[in-house]
Protein backbone atom coordinates (compact mmCIF):
# COMPACT_ATOMS: atom_id res chain seq x y z
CA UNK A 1 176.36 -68.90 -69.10
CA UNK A 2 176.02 -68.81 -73.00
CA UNK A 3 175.24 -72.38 -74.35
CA UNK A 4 174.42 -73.48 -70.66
CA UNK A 5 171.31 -71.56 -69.41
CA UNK A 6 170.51 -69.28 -72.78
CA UNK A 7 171.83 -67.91 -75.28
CA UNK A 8 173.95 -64.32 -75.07
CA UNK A 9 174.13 -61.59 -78.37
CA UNK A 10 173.54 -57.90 -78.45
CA UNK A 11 172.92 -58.82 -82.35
CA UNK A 12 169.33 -59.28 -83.06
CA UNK A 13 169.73 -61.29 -85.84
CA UNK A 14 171.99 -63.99 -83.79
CA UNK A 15 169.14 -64.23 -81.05
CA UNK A 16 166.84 -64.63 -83.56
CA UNK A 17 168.87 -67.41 -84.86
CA UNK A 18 169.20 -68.86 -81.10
CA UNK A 19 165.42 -68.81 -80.74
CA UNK A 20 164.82 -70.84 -83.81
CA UNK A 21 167.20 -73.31 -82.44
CA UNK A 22 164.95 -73.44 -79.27
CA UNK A 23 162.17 -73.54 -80.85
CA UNK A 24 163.25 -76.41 -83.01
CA UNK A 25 164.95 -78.46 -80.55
CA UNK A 26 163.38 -79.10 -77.02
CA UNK A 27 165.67 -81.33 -75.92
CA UNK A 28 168.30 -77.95 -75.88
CA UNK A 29 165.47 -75.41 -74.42
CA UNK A 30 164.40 -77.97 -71.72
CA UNK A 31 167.98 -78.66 -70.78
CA UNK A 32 168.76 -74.72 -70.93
CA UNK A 33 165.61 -74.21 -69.33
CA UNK A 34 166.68 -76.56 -65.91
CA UNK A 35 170.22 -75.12 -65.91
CA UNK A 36 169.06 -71.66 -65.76
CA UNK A 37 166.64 -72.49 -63.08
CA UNK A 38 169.35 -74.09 -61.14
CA UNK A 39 171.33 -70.96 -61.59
CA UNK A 40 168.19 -69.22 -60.23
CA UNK A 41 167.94 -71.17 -57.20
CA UNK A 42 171.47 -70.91 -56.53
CA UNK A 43 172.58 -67.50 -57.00
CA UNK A 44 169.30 -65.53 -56.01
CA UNK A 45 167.45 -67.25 -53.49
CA UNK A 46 165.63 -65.04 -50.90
CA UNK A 47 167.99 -66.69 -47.79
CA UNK A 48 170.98 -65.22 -50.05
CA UNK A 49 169.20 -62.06 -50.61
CA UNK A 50 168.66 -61.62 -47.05
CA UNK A 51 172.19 -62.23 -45.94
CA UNK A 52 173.87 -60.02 -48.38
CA UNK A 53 171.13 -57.00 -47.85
CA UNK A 54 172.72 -57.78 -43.74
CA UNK A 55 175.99 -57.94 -44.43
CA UNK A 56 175.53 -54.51 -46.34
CA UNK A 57 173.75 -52.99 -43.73
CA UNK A 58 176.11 -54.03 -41.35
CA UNK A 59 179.12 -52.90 -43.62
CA UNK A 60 177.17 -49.22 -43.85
CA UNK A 61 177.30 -49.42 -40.04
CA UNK A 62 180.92 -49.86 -39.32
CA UNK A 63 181.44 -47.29 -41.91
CA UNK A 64 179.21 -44.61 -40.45
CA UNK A 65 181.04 -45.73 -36.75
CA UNK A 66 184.00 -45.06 -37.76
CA UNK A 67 184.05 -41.77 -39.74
CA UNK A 68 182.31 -40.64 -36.28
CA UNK A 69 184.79 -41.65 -34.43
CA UNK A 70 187.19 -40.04 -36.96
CA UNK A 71 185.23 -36.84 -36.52
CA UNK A 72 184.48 -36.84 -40.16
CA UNK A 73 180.42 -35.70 -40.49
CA UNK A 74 178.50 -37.04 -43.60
CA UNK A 75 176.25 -35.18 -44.93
């Protein structure tokens, strides 16, 4: 989230301006820093990884059951 775990800009100019501000104030970049580690942990752990790579598996499953059982054929 801009201002919460980094800084966002497609404008190279602005980031360079948000880097400066890092650099120059590590209160901000440690703070930014923990939030976007929290985000991390939160969003993209390897338990969360594993149950959404299952739930699309099993999603491709039920898919591929039922177009059989439609009589469609993938190809």
């Amino acid at each position: 989230e801009h201002g919460v775990s980094g800084f966002l800009s497609d404008d190279p100019a602005t980031l360079n301006q948000y880097a400066h501000r890092l650099l120059n104030d590590r209160d901000l970049a440690m703070r930014m820093g923990d939030n976007a580690r929290q985000y991390v942990a939160a969003h993209f752990s390897l338990s969360q990884f594993a149950s959404r790579f299952k739930q699309a598996i099993e999603n491709a499953m039920a898919t591929s059951k039922t177009a059989r059982r439609d009589g469609e054929v993938s190809r």
